[in-house]
PDB file of N, CA and C in Angstrom:
ATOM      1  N   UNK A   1     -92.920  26.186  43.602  1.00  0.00           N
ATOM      2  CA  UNK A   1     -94.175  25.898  42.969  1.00  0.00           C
ATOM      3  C   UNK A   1     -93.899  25.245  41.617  1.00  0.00           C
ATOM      4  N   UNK A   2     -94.462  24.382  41.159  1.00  0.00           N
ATOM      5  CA  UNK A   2     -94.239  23.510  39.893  1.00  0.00           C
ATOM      6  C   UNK A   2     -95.665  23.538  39.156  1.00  0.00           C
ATOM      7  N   UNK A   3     -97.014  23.597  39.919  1.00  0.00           N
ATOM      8  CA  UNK A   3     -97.915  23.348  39.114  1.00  0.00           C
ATOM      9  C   UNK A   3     -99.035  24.881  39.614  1.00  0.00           C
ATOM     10  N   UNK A   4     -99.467  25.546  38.861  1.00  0.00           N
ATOM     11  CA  UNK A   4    -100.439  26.562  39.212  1.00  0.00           C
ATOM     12  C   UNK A   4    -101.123  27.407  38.006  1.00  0.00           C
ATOM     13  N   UNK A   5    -102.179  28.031  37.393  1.00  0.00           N
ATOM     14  CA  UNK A   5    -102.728  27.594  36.175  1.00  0.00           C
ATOM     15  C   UNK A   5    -104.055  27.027  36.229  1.00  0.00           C
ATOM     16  N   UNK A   6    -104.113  25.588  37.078  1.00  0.00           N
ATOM     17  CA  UNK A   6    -104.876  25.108  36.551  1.00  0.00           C
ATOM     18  C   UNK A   6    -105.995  25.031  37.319  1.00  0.00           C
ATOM     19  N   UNK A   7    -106.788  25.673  37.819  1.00  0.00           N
ATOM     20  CA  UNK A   7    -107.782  26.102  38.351  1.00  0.00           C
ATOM     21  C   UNK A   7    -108.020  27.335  38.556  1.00  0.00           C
ATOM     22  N   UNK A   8    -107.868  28.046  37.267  1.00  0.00           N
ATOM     23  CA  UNK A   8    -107.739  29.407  37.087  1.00  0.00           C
ATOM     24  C   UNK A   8    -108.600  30.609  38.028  1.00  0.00           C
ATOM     25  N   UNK A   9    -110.260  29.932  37.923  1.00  0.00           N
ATOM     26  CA  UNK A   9    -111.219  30.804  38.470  1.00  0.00           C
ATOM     27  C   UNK A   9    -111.201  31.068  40.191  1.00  0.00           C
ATOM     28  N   UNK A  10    -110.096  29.903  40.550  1.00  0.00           N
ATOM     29  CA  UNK A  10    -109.744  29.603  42.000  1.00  0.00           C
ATOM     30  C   UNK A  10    -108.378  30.232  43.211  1.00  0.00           C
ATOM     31  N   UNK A  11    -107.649  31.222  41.603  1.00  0.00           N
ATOM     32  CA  UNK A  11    -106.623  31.805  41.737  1.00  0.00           C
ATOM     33  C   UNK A  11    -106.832  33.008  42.240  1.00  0.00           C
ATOM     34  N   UNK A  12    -105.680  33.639  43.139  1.00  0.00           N
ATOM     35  CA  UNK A  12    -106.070  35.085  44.273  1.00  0.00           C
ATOM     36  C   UNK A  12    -104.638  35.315  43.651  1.00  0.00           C
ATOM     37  N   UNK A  13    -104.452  36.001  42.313  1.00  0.00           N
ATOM     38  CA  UNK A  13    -102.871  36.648  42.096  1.00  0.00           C
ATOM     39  C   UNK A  13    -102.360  37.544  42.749  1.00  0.00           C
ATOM     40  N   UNK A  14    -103.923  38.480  43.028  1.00  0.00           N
ATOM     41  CA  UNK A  14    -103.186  39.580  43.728  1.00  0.00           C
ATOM     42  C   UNK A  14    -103.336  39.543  45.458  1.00  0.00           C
ATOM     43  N   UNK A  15    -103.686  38.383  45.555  1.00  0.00           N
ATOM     44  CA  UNK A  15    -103.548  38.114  47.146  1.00  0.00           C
ATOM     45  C   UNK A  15    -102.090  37.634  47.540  1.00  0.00           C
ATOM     46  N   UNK A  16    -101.753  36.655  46.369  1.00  0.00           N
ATOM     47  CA  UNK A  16    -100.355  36.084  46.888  1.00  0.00           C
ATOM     48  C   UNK A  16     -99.021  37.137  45.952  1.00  0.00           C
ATOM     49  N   UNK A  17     -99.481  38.086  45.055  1.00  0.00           N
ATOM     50  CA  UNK A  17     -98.066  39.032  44.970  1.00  0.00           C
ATOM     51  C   UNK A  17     -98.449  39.931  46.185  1.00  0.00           C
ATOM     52  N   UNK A  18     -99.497  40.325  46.729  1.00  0.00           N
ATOM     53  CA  UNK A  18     -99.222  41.086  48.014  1.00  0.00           C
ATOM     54  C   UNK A  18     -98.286  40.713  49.080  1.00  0.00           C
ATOM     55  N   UNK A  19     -98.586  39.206  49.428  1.00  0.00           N
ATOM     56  CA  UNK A  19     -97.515  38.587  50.373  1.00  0.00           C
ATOM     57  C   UNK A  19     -96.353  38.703  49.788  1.00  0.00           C
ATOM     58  N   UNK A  20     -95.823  38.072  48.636  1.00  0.00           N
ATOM     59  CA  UNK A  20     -94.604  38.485  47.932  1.00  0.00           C
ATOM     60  C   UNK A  20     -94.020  39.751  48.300  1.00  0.00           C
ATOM     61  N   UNK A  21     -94.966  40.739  48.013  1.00  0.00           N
ATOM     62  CA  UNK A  21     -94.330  42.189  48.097  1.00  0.00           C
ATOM     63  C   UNK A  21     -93.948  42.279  49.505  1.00  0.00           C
ATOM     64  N   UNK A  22     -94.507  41.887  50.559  1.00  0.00           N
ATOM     65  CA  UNK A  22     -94.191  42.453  51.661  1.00  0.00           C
ATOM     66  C   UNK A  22     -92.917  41.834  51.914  1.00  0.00           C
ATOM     67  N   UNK A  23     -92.230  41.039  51.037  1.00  0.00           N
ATOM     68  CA  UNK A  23     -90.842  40.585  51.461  1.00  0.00           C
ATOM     69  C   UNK A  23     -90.183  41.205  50.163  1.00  0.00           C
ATOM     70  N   UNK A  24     -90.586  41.783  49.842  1.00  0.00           N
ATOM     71  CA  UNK A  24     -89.673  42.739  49.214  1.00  0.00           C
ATOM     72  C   UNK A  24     -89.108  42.077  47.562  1.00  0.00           C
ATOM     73  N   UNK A  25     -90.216  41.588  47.390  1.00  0.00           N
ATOM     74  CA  UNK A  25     -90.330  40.259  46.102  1.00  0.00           C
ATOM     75  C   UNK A  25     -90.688  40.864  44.889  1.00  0.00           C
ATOM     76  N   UNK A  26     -90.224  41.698  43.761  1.00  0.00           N
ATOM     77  CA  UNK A  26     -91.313  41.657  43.236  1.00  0.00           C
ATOM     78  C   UNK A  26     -91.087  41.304  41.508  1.00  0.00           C
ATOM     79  N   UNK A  27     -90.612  40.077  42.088  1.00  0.00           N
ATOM     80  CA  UNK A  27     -90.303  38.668  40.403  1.00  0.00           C
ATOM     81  C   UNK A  27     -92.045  38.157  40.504  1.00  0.00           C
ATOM     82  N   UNK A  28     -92.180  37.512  39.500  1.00  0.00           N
ATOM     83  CA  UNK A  28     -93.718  37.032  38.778  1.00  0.00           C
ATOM     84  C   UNK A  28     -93.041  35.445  39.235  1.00  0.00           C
ATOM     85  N   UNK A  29     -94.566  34.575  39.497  1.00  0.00           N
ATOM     86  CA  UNK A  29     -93.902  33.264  40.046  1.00  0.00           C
ATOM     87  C   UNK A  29     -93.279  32.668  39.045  1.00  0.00           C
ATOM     88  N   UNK A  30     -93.898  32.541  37.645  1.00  0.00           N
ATOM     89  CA  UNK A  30     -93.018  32.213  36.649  1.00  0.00           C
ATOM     90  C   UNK A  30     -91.622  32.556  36.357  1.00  0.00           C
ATOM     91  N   UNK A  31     -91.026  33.230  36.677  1.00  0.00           N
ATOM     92  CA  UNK A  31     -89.624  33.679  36.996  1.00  0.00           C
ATOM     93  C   UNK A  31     -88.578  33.455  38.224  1.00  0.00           C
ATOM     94  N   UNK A  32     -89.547  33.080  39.064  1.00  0.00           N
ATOM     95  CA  UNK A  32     -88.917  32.875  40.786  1.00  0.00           C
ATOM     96  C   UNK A  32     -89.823  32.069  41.227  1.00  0.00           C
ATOM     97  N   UNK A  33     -89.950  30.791  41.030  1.00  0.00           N
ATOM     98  CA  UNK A  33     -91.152  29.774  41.615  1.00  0.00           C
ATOM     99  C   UNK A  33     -90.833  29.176  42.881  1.00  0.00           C
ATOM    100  N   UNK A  34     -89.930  29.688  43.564  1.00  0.00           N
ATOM    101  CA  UNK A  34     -89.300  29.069  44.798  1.00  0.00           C
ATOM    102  C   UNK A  34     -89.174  30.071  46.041  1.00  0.00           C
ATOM    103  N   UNK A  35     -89.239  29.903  47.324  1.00  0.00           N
ATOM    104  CA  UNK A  35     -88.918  30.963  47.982  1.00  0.00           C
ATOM    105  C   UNK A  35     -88.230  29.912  49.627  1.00  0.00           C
ATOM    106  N   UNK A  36     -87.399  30.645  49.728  1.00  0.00           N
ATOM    107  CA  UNK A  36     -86.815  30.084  50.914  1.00  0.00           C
ATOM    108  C   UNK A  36     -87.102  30.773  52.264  1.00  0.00           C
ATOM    109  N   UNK A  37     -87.332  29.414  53.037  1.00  0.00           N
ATOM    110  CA  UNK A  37     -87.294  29.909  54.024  1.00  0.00           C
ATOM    111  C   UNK A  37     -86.354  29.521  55.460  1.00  0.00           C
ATOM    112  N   UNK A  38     -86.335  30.384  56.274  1.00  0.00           N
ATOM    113  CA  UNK A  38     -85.484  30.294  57.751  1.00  0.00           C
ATOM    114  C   UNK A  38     -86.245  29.244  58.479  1.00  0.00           C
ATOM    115  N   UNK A  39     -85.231  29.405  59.604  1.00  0.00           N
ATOM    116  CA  UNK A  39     -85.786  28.357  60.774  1.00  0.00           C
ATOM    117  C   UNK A  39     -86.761  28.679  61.192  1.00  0.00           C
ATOM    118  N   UNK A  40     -86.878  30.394  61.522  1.00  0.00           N
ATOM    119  CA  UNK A  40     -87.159  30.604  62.601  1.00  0.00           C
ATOM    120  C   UNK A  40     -88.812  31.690  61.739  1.00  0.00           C
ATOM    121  N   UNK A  41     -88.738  31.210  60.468  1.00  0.00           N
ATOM    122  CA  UNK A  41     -90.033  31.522  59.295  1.00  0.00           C
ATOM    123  C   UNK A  41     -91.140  31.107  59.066  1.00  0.00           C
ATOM    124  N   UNK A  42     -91.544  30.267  60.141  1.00  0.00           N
ATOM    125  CA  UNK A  42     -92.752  29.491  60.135  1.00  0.00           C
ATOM    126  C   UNK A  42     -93.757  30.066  59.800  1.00  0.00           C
ATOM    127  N   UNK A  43     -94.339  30.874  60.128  1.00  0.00           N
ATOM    128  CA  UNK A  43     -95.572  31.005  59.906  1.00  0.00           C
ATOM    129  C   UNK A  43     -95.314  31.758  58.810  1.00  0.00           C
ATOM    130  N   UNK A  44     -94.302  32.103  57.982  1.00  0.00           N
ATOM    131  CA  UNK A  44     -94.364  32.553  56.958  1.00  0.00           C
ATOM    132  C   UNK A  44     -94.497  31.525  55.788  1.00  0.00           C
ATOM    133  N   UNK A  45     -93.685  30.671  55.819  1.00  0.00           N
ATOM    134  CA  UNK A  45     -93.849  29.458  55.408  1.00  0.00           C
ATOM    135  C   UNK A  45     -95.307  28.572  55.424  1.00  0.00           C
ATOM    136  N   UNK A  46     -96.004  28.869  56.600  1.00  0.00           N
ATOM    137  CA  UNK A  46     -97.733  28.353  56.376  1.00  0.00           C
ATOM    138  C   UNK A  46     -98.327  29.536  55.519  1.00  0.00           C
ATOM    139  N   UNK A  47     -98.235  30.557  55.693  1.00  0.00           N
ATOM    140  CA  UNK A  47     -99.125  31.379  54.769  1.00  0.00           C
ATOM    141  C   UNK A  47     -98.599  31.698  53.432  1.00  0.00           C
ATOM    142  N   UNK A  48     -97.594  30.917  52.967  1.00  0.00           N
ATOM    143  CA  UNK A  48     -97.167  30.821  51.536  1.00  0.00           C
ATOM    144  C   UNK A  48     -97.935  29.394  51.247  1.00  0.00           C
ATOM    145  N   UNK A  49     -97.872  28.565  52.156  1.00  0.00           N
ATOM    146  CA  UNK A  49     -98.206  27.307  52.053  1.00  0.00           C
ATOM    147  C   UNK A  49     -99.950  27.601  51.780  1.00  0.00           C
ATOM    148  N   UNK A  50    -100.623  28.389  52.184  1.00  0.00           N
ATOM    149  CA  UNK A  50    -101.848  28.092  52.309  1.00  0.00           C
ATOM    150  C   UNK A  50    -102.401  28.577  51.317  1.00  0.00           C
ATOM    151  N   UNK A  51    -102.025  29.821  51.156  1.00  0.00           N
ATOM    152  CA  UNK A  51    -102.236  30.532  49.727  1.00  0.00           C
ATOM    153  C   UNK A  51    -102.139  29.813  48.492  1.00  0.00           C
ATOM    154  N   UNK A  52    -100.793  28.554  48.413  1.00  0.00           N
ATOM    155  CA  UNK A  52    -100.603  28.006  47.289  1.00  0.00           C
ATOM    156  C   UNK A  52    -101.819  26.695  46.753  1.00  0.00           C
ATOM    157  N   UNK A  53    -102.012  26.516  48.367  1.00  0.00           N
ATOM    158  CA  UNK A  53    -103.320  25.295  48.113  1.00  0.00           C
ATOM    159  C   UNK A  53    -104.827  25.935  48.025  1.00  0.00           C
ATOM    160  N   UNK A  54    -105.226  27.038  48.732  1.00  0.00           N
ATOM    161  CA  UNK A  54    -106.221  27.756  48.328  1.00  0.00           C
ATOM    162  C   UNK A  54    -106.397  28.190  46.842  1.00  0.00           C
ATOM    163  N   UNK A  55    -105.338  28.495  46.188  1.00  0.00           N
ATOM    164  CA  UNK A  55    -105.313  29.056  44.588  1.00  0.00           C
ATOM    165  C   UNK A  55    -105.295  27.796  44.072  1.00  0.00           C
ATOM    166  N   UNK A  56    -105.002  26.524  44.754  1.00  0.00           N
ATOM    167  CA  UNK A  56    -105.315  25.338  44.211  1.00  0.00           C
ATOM    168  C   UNK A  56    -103.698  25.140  43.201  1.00  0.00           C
ATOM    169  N   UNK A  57    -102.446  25.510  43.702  1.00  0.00           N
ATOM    170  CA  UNK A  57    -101.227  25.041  42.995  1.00  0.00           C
ATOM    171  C   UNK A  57    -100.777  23.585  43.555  1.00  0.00           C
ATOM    172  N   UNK A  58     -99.554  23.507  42.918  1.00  0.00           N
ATOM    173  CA  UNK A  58     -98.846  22.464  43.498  1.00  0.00           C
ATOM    174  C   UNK A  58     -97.183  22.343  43.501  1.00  0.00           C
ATOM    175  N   UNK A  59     -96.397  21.913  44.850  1.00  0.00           N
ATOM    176  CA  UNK A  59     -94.793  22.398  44.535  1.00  0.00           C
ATOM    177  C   UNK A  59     -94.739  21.180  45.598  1.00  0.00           C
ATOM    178  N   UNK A  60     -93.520  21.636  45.752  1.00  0.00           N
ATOM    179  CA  UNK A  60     -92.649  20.983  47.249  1.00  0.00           C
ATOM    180  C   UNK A  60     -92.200  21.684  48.021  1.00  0.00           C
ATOM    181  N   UNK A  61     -92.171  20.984  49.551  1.00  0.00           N
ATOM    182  CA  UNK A  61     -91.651  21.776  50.261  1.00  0.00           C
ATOM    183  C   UNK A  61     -90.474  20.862  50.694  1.00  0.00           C
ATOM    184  N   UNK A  62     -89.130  21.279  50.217  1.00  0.00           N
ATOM    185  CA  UNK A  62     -87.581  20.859  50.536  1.00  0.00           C
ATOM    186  C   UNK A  62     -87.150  21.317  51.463  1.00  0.00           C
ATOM    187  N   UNK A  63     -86.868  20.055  52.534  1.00  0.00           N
ATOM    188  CA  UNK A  63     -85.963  20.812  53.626  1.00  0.00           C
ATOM    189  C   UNK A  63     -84.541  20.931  53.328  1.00  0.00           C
ATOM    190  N   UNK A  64     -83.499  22.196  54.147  1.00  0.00           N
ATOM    191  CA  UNK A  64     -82.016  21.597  53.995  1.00  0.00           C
ATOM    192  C   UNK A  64     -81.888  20.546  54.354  1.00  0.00           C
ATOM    193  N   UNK A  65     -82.008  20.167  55.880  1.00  0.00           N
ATOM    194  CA  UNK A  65     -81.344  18.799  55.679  1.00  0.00           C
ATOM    195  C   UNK A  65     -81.997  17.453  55.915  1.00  0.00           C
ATOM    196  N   UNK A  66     -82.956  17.596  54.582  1.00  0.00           N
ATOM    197  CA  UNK A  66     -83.309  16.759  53.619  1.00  0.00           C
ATOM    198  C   UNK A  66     -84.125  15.552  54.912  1.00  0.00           C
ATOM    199  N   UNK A  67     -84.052  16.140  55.612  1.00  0.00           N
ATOM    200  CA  UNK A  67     -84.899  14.712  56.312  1.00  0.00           C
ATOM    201  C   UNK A  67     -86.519  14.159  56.352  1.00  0.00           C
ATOM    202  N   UNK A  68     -87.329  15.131  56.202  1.00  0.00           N
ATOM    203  CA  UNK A  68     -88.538  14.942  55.291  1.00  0.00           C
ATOM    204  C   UNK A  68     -88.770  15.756  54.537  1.00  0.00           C
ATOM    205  N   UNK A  69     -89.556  15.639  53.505  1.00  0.00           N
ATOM    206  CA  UNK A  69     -89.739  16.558  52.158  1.00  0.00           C
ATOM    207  C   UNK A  69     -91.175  15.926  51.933  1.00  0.00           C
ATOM    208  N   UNK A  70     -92.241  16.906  51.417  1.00  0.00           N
ATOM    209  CA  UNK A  70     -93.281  16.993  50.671  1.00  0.00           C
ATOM    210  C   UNK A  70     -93.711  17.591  49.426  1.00  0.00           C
ATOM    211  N   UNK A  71     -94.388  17.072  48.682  1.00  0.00           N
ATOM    212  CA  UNK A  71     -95.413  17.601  47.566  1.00  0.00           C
ATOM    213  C   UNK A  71     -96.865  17.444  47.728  1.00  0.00           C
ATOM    214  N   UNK A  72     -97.437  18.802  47.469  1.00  0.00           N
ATOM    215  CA  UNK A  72     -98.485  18.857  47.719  1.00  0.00           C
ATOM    216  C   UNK A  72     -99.278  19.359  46.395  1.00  0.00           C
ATOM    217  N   UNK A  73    -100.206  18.690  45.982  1.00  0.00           N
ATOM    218  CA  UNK A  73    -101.037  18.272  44.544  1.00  0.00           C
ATOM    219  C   UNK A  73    -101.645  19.908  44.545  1.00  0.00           C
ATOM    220  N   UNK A  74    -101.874  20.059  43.193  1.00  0.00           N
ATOM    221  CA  UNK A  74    -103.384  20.908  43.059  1.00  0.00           C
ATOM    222  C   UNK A  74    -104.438  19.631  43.501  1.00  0.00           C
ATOM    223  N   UNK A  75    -104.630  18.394  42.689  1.00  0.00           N
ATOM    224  CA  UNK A  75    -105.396  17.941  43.399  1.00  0.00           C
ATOM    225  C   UNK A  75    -106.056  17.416  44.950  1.00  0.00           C
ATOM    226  N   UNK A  76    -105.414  18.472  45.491  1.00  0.00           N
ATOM    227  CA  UNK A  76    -105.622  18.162  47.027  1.00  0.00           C
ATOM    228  C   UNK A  76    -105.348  16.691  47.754  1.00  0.00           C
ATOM    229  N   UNK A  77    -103.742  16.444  47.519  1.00  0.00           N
ATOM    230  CA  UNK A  77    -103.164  15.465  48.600  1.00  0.00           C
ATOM    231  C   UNK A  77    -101.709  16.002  48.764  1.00  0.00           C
ATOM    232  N   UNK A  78    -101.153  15.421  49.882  1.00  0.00           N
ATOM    233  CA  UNK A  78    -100.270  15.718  50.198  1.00  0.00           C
ATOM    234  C   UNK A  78     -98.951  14.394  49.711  1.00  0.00           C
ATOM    235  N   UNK A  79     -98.059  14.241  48.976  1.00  0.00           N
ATOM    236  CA  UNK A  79     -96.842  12.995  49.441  1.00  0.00           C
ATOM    237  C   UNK A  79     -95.869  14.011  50.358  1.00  0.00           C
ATOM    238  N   UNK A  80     -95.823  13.122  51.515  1.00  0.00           N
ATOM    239  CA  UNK A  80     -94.043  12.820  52.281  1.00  0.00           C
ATOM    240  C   UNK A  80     -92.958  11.906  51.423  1.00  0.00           C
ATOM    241  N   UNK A  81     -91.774  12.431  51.721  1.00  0.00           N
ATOM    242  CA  UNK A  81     -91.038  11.374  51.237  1.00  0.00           C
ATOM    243  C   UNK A  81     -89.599  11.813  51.573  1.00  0.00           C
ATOM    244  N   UNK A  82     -88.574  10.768  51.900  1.00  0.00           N
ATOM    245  CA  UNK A  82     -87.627  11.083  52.741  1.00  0.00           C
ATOM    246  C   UNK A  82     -86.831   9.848  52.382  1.00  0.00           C
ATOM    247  N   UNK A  83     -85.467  10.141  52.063  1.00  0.00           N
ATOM    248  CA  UNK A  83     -84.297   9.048  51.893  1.00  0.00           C
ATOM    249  C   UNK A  83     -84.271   7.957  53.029  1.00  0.00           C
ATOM    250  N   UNK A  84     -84.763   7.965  54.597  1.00  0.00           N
ATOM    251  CA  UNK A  84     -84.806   7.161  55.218  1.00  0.00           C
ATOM    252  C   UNK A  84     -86.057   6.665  55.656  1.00  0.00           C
ATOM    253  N   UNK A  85     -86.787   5.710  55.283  1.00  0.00           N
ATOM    254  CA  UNK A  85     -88.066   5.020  55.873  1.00  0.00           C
ATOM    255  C   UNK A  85     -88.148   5.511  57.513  1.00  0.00           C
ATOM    256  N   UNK A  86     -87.114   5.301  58.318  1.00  0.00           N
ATOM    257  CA  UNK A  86     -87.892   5.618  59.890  1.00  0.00           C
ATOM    258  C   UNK A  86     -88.155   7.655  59.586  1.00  0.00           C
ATOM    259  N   UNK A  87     -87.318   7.915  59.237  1.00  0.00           N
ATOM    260  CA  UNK A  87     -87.591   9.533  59.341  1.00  0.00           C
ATOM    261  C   UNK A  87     -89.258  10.010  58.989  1.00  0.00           C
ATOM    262  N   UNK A  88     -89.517   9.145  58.195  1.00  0.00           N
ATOM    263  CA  UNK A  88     -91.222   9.220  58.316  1.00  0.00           C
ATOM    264  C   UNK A  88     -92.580   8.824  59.002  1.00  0.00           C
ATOM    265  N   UNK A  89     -91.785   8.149  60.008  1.00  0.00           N
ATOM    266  CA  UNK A  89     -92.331   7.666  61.574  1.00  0.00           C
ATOM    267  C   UNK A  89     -93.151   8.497  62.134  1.00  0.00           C
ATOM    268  N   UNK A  90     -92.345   9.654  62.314  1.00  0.00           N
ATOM    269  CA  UNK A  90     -92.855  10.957  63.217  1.00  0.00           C
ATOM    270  C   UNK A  90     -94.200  11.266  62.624  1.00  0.00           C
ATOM    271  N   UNK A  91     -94.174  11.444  61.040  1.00  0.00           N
ATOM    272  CA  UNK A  91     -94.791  12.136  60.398  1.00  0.00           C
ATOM    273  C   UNK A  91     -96.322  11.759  60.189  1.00  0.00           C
ATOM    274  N   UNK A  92     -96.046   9.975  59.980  1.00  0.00           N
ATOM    275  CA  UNK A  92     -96.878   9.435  60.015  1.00  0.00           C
ATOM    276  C   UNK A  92     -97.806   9.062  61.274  1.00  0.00           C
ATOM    277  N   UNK A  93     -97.124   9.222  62.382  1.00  0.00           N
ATOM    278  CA  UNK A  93     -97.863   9.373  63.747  1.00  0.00           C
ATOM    279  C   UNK A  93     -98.915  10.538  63.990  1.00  0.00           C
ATOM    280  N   UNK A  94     -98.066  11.431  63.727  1.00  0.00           N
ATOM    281  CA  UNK A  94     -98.733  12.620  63.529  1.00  0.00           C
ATOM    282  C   UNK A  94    -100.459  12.428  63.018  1.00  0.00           C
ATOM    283  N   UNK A  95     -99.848  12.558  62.042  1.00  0.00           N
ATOM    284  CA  UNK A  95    -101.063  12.723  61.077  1.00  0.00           C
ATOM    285  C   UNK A  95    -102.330  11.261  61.569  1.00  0.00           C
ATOM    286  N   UNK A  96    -101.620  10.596  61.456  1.00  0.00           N
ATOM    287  CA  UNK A  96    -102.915   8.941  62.461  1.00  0.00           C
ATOM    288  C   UNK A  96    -103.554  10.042  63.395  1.00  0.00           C
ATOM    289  N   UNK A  97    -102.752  10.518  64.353  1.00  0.00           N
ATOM    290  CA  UNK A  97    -102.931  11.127  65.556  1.00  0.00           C
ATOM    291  C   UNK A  97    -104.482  12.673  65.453  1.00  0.00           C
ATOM    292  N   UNK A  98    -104.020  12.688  64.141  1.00  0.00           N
ATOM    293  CA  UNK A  98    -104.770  14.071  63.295  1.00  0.00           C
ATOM    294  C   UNK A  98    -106.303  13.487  63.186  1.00  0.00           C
ATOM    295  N   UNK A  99    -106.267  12.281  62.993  1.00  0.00           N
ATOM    296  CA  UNK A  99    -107.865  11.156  61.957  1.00  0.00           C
ATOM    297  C   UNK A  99    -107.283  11.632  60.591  1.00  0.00           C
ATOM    298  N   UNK A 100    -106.001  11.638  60.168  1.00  0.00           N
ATOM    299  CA  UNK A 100    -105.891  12.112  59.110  1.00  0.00           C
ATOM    300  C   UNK A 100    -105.624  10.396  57.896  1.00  0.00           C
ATOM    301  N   UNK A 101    -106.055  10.537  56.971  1.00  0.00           N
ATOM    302  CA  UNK A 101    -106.360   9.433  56.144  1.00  0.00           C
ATOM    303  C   UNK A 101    -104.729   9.134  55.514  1.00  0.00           C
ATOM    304  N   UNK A 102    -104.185   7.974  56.035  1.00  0.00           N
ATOM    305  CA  UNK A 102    -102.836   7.582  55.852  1.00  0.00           C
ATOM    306  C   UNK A 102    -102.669   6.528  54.727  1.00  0.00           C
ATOM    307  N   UNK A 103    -102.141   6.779  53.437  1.00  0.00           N
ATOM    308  CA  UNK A 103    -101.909   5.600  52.685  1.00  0.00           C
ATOM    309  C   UNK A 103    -100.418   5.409  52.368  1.00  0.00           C
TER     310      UNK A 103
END
């Protein structure tokens, strides 16, 4: 997480240190703004993800091996971005595929 704060009245602290806690977390995000996840962590990874855009933050999500990567705004957009132009092929299909608004 890099940006969160700024839509204060929109923030659930004690919704997202609950999730924290249940992994056995219990650093303040200002101290630990990052959390990793497994392969096989998905849906843990969406409900960190969702929480962070519902409270209206903003971070990245880094893969290991680095083949697409996102930031996602408090202001509600998403960037992809990836060292190789085709690796964002997929991504961008996708999302066309979604009616999702591609720039």
């Amino acid at each position: 997480m890099t940006e969160w704060g700024i839509w204060g009245s929109s923030e659930n602290w004690h919704l997202y240190y609950k999730l924290r806690h249940a992994y056995k977390d219990q650093g303040l995000l200002d101290e630990a703004p990052g959390h990793l996840f497994l392969e096989h962590e998905t849906e843990d990874l969406a409900s960190f993800l969702q929480i962070a855009m519902l409270n209206g933050w903003g971070g990245y999500i880094l893969t290991g091996a680095d083949y697409v990567n996102a930031f996602f705004s408090h202001d509600e957009y998403i960037d992809f971005f990836a060292g190789l132009e085709p690796n964002l092929a997929s991504v961008r299909e996708m999302l066309e595929d979604g009616k999702f608004k591609v720039i």
